[in-house]
PDB file of N, CA and C in Angstrom:
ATOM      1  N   UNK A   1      19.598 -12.933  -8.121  1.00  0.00           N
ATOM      2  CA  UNK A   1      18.376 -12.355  -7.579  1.00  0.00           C
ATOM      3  C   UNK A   1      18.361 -12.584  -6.071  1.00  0.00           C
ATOM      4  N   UNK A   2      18.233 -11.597  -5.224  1.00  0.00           N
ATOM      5  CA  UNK A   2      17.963 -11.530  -3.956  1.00  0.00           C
ATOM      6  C   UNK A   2      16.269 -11.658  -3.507  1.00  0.00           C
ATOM      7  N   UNK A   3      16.282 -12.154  -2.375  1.00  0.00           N
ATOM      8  CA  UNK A   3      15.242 -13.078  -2.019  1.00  0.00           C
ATOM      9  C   UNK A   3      15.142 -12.054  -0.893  1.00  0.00           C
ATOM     10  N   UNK A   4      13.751 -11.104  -0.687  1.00  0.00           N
ATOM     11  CA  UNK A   4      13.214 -10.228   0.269  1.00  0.00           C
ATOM     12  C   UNK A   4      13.025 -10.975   1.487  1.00  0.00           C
ATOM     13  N   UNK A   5      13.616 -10.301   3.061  1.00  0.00           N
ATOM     14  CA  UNK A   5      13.360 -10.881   4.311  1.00  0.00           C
ATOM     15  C   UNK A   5      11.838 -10.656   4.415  1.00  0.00           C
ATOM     16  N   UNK A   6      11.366 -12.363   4.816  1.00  0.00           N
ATOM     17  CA  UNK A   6      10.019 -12.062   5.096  1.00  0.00           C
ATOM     18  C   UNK A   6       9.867 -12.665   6.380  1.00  0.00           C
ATOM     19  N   UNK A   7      10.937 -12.270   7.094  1.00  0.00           N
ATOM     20  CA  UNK A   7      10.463 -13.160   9.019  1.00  0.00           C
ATOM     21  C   UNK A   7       9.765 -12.051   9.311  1.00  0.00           C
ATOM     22  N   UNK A   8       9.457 -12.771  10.330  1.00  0.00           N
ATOM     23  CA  UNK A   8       8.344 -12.120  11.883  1.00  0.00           C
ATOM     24  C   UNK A   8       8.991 -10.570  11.662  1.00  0.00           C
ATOM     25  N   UNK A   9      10.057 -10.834  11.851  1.00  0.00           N
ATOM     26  CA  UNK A   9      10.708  -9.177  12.689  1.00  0.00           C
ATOM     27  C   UNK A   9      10.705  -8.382  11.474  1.00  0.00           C
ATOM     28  N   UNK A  10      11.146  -8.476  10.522  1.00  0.00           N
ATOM     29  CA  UNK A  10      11.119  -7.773   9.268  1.00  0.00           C
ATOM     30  C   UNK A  10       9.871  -7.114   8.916  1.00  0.00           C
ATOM     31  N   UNK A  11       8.862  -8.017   8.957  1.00  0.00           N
ATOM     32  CA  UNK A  11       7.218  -8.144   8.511  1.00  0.00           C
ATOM     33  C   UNK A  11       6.836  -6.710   9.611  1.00  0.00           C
ATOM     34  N   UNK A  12       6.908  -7.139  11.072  1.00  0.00           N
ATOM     35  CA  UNK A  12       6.466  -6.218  12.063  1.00  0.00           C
ATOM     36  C   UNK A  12       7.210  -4.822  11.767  1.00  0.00           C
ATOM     37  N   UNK A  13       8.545  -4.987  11.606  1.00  0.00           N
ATOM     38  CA  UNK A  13       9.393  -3.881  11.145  1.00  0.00           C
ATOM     39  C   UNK A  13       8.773  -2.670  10.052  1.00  0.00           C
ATOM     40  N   UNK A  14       8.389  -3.542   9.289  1.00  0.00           N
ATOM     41  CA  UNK A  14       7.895  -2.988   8.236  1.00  0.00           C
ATOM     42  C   UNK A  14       7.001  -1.942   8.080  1.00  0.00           C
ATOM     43  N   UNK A  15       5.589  -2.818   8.791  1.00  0.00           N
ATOM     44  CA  UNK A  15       4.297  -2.619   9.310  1.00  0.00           C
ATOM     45  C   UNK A  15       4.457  -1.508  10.525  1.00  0.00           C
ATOM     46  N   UNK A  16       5.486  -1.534  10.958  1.00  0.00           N
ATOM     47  CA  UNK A  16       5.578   0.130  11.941  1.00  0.00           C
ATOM     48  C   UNK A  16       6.213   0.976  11.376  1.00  0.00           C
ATOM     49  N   UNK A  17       6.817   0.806  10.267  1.00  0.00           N
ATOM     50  CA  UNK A  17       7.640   2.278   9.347  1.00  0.00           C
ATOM     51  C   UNK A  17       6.223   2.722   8.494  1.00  0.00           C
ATOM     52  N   UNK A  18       5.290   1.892   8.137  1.00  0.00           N
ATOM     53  CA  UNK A  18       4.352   2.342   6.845  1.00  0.00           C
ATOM     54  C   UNK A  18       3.119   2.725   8.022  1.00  0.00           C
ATOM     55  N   UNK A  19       3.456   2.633   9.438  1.00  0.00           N
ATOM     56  CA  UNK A  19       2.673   3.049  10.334  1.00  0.00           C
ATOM     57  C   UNK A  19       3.039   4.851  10.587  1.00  0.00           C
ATOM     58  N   UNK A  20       3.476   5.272  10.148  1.00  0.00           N
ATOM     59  CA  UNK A  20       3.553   6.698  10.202  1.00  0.00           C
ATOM     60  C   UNK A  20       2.970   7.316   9.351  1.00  0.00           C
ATOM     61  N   UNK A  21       1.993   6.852   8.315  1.00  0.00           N
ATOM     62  CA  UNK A  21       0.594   7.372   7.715  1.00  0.00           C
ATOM     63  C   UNK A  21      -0.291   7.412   8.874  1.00  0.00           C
ATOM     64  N   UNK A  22      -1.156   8.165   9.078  1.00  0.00           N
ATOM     65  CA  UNK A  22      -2.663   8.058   9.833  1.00  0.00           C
ATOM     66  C   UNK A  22      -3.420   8.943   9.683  1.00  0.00           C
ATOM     67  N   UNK A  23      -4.450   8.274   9.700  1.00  0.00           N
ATOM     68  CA  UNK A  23      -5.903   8.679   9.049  1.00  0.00           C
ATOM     69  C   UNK A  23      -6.597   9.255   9.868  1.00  0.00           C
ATOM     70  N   UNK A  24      -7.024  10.621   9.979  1.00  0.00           N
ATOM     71  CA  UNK A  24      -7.744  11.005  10.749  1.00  0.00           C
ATOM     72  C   UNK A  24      -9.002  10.919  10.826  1.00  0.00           C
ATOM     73  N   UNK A  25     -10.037  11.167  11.570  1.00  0.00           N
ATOM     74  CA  UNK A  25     -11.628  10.599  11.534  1.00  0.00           C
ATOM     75  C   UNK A  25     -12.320  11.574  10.218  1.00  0.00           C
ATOM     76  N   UNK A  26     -11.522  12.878  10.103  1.00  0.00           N
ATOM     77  CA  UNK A  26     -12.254  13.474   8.967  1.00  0.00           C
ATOM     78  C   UNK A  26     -11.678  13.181   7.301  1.00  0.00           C
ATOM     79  N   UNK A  27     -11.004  11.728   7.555  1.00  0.00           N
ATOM     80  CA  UNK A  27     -10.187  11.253   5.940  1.00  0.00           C
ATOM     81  C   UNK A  27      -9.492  12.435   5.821  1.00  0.00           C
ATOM     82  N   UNK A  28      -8.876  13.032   6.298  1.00  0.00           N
ATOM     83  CA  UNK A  28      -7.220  13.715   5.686  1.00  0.00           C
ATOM     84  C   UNK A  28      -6.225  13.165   6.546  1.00  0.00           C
ATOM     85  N   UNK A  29      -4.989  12.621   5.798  1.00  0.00           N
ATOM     86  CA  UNK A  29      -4.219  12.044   6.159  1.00  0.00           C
ATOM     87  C   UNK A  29      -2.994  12.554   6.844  1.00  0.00           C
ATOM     88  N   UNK A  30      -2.579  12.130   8.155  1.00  0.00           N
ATOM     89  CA  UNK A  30      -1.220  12.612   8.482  1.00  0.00           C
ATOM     90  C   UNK A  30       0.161  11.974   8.112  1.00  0.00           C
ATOM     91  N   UNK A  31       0.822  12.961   8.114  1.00  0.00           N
ATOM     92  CA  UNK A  31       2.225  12.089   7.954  1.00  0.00           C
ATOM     93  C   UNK A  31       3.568  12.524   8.992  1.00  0.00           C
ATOM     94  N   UNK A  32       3.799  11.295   9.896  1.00  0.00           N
ATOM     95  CA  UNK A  32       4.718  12.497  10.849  1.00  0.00           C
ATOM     96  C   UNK A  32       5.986  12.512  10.602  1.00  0.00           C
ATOM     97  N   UNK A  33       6.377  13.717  10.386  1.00  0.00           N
ATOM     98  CA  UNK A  33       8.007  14.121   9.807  1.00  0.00           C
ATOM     99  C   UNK A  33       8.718  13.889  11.019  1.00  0.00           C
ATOM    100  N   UNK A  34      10.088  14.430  10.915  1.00  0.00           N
ATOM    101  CA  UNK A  34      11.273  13.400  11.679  1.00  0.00           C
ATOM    102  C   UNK A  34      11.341  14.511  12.489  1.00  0.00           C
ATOM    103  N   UNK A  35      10.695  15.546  12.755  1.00  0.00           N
ATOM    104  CA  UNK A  35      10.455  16.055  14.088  1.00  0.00           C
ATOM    105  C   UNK A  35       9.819  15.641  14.833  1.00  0.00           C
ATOM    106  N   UNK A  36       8.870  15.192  14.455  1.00  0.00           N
ATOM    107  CA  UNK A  36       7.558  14.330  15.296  1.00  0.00           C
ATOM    108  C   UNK A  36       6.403  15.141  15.502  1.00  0.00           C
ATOM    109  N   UNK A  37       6.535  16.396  13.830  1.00  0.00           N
ATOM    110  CA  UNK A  37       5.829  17.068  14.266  1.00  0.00           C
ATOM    111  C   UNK A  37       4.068  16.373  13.104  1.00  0.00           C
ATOM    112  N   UNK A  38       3.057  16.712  13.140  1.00  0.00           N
ATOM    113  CA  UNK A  38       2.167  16.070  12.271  1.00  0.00           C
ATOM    114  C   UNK A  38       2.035  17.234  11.465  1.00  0.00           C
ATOM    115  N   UNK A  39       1.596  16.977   9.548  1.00  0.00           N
ATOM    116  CA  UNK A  39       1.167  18.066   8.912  1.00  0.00           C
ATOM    117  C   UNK A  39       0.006  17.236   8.099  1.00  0.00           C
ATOM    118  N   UNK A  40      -1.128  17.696   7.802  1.00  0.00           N
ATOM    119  CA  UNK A  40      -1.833  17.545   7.170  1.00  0.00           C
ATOM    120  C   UNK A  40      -1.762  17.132   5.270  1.00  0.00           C
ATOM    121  N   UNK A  41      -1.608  16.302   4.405  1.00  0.00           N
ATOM    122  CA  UNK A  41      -1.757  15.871   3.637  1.00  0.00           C
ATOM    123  C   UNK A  41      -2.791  17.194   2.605  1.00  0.00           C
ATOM    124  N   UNK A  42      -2.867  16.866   1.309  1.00  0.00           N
ATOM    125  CA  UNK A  42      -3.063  17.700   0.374  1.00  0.00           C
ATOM    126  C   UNK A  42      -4.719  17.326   0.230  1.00  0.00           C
ATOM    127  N   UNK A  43      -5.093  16.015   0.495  1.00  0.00           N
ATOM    128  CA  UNK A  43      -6.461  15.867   0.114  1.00  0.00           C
ATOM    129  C   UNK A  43      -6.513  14.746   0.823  1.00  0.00           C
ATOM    130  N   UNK A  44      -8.686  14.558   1.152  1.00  0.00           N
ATOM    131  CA  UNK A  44      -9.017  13.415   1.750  1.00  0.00           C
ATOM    132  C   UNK A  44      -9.658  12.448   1.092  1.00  0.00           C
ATOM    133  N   UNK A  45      -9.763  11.280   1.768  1.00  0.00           N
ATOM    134  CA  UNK A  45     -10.170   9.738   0.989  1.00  0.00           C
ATOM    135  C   UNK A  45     -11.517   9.602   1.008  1.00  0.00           C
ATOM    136  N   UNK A  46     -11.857   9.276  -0.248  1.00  0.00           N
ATOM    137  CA  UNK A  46     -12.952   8.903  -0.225  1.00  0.00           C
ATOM    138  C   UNK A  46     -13.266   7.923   0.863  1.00  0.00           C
ATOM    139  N   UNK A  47     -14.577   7.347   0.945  1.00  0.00           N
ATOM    140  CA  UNK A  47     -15.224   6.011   2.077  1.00  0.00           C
ATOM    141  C   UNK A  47     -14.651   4.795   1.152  1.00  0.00           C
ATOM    142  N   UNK A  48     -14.904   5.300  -0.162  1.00  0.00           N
ATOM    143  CA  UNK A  48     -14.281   3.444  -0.803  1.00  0.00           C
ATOM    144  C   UNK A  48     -12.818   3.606  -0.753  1.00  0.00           C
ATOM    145  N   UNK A  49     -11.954   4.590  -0.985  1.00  0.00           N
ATOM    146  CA  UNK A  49     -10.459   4.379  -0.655  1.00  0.00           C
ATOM    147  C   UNK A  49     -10.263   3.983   1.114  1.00  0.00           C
ATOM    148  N   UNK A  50     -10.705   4.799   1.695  1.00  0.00           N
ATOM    149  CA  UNK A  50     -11.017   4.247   3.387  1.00  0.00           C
ATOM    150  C   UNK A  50     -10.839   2.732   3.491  1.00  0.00           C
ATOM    151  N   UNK A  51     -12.307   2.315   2.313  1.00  0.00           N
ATOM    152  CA  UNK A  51     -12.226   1.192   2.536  1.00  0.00           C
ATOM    153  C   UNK A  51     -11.385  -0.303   2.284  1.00  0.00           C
ATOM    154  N   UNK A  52     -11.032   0.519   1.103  1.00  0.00           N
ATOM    155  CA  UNK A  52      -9.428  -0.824   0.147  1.00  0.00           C
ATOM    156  C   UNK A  52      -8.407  -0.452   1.264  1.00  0.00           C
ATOM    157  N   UNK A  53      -7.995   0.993   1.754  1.00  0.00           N
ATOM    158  CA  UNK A  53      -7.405   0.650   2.523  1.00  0.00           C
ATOM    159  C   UNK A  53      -7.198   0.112   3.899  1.00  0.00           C
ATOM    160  N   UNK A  54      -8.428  -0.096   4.733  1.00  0.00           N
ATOM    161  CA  UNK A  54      -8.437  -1.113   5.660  1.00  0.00           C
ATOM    162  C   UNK A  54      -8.453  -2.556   4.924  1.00  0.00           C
ATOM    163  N   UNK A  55      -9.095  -3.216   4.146  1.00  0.00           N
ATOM    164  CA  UNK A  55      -8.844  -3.868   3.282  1.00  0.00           C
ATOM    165  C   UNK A  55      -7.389  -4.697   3.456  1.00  0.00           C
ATOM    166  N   UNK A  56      -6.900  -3.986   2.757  1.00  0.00           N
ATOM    167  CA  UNK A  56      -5.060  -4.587   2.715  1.00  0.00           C
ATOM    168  C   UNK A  56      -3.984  -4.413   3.502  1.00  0.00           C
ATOM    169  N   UNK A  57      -4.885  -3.333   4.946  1.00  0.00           N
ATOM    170  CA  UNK A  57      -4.210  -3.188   5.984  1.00  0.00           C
ATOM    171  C   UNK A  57      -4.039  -4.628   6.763  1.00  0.00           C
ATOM    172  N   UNK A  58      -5.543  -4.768   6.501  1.00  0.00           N
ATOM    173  CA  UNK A  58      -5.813  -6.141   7.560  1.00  0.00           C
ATOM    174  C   UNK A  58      -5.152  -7.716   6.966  1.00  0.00           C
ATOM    175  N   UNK A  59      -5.271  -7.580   5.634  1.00  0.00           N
ATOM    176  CA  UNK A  59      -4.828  -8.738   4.537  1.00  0.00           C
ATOM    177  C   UNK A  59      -2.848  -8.704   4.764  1.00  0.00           C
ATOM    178  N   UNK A  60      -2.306  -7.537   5.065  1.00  0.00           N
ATOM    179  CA  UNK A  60      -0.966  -8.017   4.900  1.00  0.00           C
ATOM    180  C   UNK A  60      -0.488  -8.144   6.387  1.00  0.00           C
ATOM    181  N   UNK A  61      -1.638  -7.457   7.605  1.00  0.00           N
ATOM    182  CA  UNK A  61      -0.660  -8.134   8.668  1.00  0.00           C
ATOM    183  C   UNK A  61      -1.216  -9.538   9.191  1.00  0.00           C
ATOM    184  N   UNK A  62      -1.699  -9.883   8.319  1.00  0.00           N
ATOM    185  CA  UNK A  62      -2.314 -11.546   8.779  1.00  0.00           C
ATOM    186  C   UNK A  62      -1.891 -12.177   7.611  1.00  0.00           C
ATOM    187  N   UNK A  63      -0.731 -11.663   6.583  1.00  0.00           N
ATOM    188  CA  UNK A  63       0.340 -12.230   5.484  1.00  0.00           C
ATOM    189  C   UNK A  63      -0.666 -12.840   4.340  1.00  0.00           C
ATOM    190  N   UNK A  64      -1.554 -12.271   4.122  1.00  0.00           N
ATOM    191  CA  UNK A  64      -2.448 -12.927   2.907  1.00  0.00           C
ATOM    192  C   UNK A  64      -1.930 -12.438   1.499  1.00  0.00           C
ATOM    193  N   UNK A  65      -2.044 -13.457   0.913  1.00  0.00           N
ATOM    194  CA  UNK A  65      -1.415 -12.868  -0.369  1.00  0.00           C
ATOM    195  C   UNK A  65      -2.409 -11.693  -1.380  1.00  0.00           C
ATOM    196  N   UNK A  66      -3.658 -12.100  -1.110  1.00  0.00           N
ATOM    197  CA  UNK A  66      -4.849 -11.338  -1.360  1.00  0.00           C
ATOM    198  C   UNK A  66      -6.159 -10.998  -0.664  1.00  0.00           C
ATOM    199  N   UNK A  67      -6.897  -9.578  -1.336  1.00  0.00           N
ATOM    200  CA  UNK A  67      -7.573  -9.411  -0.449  1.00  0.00           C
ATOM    201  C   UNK A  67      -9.114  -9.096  -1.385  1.00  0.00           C
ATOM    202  N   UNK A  68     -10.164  -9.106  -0.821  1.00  0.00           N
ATOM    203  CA  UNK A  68     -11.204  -8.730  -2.285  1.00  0.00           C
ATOM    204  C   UNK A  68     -11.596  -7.466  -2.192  1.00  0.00           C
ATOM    205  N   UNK A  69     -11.494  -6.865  -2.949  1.00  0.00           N
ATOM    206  CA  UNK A  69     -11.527  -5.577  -3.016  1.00  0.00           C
ATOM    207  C   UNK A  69     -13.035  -5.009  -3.035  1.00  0.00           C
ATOM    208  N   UNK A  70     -13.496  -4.132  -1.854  1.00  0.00           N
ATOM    209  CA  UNK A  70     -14.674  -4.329  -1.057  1.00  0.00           C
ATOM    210  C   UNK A  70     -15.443  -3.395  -2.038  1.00  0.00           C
ATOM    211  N   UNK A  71     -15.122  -2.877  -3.413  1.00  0.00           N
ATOM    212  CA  UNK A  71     -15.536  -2.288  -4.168  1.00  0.00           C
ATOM    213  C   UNK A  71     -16.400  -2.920  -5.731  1.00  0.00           C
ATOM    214  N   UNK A  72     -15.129  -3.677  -5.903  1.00  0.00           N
ATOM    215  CA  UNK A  72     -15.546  -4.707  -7.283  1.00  0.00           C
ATOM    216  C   UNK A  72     -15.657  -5.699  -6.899  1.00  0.00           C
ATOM    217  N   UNK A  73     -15.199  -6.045  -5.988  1.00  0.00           N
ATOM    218  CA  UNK A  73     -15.611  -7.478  -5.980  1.00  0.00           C
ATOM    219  C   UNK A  73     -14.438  -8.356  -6.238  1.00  0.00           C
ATOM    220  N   UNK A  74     -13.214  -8.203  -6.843  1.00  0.00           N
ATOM    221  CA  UNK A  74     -12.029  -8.245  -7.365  1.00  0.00           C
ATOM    222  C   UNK A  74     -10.807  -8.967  -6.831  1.00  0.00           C
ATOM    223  N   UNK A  75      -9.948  -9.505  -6.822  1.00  0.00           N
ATOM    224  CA  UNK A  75      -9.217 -10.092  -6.025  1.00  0.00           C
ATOM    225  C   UNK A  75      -7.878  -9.485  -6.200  1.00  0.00           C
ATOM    226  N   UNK A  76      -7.226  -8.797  -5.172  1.00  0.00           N
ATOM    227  CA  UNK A  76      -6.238  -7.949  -5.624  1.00  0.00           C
ATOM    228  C   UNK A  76      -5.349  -8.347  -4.882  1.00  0.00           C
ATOM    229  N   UNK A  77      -4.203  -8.408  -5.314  1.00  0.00           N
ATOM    230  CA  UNK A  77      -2.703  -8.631  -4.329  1.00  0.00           C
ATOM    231  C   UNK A  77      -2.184  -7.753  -3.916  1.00  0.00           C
ATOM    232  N   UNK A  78      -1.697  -8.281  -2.528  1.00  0.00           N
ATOM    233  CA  UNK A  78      -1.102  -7.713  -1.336  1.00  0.00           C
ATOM    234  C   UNK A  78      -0.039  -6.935  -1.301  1.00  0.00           C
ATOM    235  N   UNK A  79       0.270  -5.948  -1.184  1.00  0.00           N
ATOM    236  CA  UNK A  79       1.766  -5.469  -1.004  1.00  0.00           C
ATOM    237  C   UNK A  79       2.692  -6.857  -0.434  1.00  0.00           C
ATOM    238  N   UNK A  80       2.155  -7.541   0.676  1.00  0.00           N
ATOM    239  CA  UNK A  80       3.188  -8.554   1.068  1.00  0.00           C
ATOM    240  C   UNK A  80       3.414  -9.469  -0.097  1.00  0.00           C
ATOM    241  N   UNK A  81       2.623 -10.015  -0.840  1.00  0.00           N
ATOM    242  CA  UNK A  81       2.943 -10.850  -2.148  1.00  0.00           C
ATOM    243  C   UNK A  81       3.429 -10.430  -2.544  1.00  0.00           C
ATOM    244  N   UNK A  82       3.526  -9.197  -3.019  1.00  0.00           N
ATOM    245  CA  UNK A  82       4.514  -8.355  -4.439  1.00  0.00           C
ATOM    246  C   UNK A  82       5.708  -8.021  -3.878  1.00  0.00           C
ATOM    247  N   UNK A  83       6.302  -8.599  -2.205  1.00  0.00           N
ATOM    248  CA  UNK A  83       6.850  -8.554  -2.069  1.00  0.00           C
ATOM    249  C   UNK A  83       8.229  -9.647  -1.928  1.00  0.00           C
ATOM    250  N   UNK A  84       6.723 -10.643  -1.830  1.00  0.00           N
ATOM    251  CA  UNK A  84       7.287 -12.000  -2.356  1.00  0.00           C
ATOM    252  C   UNK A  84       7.903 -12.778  -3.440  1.00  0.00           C
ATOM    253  N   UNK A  85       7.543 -11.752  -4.112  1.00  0.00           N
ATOM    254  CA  UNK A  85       7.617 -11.966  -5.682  1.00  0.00           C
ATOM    255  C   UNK A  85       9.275 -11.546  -5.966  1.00  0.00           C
ATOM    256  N   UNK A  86       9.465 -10.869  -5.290  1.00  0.00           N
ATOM    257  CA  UNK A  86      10.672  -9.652  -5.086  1.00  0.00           C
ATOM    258  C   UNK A  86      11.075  -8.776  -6.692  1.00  0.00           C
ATOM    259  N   UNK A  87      10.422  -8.124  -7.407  1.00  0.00           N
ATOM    260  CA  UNK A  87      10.414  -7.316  -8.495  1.00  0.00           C
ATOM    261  C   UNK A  87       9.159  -7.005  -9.108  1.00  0.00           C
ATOM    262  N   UNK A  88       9.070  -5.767  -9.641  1.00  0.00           N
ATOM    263  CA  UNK A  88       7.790  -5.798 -10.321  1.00  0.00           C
ATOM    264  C   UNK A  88       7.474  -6.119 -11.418  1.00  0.00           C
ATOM    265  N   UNK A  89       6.212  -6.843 -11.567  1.00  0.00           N
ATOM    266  CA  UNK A  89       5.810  -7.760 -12.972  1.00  0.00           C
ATOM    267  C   UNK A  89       5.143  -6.899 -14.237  1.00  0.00           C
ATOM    268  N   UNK A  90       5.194  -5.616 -14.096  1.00  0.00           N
ATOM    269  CA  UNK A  90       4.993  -4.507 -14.958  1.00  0.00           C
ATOM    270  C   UNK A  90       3.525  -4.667 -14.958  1.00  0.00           C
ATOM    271  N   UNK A  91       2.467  -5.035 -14.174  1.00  0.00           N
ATOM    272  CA  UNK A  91       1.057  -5.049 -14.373  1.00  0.00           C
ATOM    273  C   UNK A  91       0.372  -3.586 -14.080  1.00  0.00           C
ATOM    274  N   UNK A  92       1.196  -2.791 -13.538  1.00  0.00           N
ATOM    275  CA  UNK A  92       0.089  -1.758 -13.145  1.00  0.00           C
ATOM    276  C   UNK A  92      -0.251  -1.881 -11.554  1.00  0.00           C
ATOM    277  N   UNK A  93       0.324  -2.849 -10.827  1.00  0.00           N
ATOM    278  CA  UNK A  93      -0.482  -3.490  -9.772  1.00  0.00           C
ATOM    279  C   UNK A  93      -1.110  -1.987  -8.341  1.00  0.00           C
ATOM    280  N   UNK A  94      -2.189  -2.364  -7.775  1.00  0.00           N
ATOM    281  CA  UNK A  94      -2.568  -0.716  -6.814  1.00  0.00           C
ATOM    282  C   UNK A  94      -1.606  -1.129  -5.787  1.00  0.00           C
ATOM    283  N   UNK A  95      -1.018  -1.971  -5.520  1.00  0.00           N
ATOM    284  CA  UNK A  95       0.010  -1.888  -4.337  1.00  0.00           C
ATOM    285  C   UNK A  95       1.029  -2.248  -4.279  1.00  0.00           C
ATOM    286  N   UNK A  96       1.951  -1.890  -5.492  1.00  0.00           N
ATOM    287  CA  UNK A  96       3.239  -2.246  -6.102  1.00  0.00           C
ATOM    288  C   UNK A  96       4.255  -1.307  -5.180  1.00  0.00           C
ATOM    289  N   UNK A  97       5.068  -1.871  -4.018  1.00  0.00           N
ATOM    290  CA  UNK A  97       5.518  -1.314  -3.397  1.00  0.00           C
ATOM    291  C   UNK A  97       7.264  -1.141  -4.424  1.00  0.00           C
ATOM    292  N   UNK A  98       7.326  -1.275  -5.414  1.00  0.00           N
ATOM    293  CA  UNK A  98       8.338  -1.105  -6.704  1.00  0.00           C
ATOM    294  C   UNK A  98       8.260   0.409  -7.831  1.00  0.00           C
ATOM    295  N   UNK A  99       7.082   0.876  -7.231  1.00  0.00           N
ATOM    296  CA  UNK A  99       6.779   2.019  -7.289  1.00  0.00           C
ATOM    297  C   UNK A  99       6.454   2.142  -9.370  1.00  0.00           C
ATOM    298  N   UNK A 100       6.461   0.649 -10.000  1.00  0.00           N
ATOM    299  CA  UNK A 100       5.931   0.266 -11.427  1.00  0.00           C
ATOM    300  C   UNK A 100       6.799   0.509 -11.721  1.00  0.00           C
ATOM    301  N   UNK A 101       7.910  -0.149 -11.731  1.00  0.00           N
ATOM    302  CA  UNK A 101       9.114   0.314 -12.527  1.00  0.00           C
ATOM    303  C   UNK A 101       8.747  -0.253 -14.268  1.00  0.00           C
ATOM    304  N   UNK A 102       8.624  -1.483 -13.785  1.00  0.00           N
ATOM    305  CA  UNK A 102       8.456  -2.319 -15.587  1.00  0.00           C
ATOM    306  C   UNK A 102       7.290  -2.247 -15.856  1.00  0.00           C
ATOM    307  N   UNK A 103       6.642  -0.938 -15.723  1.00  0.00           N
ATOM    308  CA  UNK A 103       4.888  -1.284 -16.442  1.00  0.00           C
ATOM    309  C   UNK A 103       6.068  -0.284 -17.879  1.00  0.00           C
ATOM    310  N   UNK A 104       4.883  -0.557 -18.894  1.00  0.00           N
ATOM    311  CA  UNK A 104       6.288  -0.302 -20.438  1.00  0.00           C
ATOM    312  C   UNK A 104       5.040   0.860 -21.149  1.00  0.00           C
ATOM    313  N   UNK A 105       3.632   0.808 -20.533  1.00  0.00           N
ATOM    314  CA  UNK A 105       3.199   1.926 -20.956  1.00  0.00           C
ATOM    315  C   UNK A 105       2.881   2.990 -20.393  1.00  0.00           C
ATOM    316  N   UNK A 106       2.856   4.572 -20.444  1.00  0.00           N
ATOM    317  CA  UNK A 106       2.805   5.128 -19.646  1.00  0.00           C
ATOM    318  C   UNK A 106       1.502   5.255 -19.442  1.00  0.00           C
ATOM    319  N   UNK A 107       0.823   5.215 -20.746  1.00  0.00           N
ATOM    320  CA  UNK A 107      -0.809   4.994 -20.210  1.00  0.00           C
ATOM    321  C   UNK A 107      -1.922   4.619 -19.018  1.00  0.00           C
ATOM    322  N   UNK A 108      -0.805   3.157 -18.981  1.00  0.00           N
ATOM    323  CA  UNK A 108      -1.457   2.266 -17.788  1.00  0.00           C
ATOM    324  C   UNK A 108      -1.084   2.537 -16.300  1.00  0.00           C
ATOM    325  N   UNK A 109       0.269   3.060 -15.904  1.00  0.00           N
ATOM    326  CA  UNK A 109       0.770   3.450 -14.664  1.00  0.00           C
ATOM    327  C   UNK A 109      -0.743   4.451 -14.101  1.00  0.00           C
ATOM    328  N   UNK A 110      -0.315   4.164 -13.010  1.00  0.00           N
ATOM    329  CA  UNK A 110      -1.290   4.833 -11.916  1.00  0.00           C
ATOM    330  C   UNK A 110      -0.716   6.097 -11.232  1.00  0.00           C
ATOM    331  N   UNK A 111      -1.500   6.606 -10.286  1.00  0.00           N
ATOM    332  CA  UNK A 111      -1.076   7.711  -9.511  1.00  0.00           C
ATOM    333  C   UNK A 111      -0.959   7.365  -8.399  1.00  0.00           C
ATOM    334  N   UNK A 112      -0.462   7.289  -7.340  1.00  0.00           N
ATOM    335  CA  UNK A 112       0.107   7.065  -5.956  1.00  0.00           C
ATOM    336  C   UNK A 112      -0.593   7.964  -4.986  1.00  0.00           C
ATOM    337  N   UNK A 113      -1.882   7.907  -4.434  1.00  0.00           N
ATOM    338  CA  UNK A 113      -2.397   8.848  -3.590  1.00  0.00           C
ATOM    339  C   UNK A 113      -2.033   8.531  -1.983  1.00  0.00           C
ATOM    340  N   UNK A 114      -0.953   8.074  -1.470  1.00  0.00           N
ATOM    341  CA  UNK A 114      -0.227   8.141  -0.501  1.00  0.00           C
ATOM    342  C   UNK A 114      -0.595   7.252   0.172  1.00  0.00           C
ATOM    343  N   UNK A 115      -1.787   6.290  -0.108  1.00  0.00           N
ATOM    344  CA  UNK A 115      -1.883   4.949   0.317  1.00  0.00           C
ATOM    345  C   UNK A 115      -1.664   3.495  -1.003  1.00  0.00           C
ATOM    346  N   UNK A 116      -2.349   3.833  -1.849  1.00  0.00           N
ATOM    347  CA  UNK A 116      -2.123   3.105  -3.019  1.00  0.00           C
ATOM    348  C   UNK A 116      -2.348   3.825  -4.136  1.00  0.00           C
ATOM    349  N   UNK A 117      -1.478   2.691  -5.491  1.00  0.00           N
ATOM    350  CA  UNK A 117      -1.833   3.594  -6.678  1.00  0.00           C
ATOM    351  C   UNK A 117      -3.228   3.487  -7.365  1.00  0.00           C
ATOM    352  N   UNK A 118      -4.192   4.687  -7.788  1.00  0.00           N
ATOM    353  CA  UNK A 118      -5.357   4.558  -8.076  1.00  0.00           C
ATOM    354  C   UNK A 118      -5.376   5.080  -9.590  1.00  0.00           C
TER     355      UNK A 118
END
């Protein structure tokens, strides 16, 4: 089992590749292709997706393993934990950057709305 780089540079590295999502003020999302050109996304975020996702924006670049989810009340883990973990634990998790490989029902898997799975 390989053990995920979690230094400084990796972490920042990271955090500027998943920086080519952005949110525009009217919640539809950009994504900029390798022209550098921007296209508009298929649909916009609700205020509570808005809000989980500042949420775990702020929770993984200050390396928290969790963050409370400003909706339920809930304590949800970090993309950086699940990265710590280095594999996925088949839970279903909303920020399984493993994309749920070992969730075993299809029931429970989520949908991926281009920030997390909901």
């Amino acid at each position: 089992m390989s053990i995920p780089d979690l230094s400084e540079e990796s972490s920042n590295k990271r955090l500027r590749d998943n920086s080519m999502l952005q949110i525009n003020e009217d919640r539809s999302v950009l994504t900029s292709s390798r022209e550098g050109e921007n296209s508009p996304a298929a649909r916009k975020f609700t205020e509570e997706e808005l809000a989980i996702h500042r949420s775990h924006r702020e929770a993984c670049e200050t390396k928290k393993q969790m963050y409370v989810d400003p909706s339920s009340g809930y304590k949800v883990f970090t993309e950086y934990a699940h990265l710590q973990r280095g594999k996925c634990c088949g839970n279903a998790c909303r920020h399984c950057p493993y994309g749920q490989v070992n969730v075993k029902d299809p029931a429970m898997k989520k949908q991926f709305n281009s920030l997390f799975y909901v």
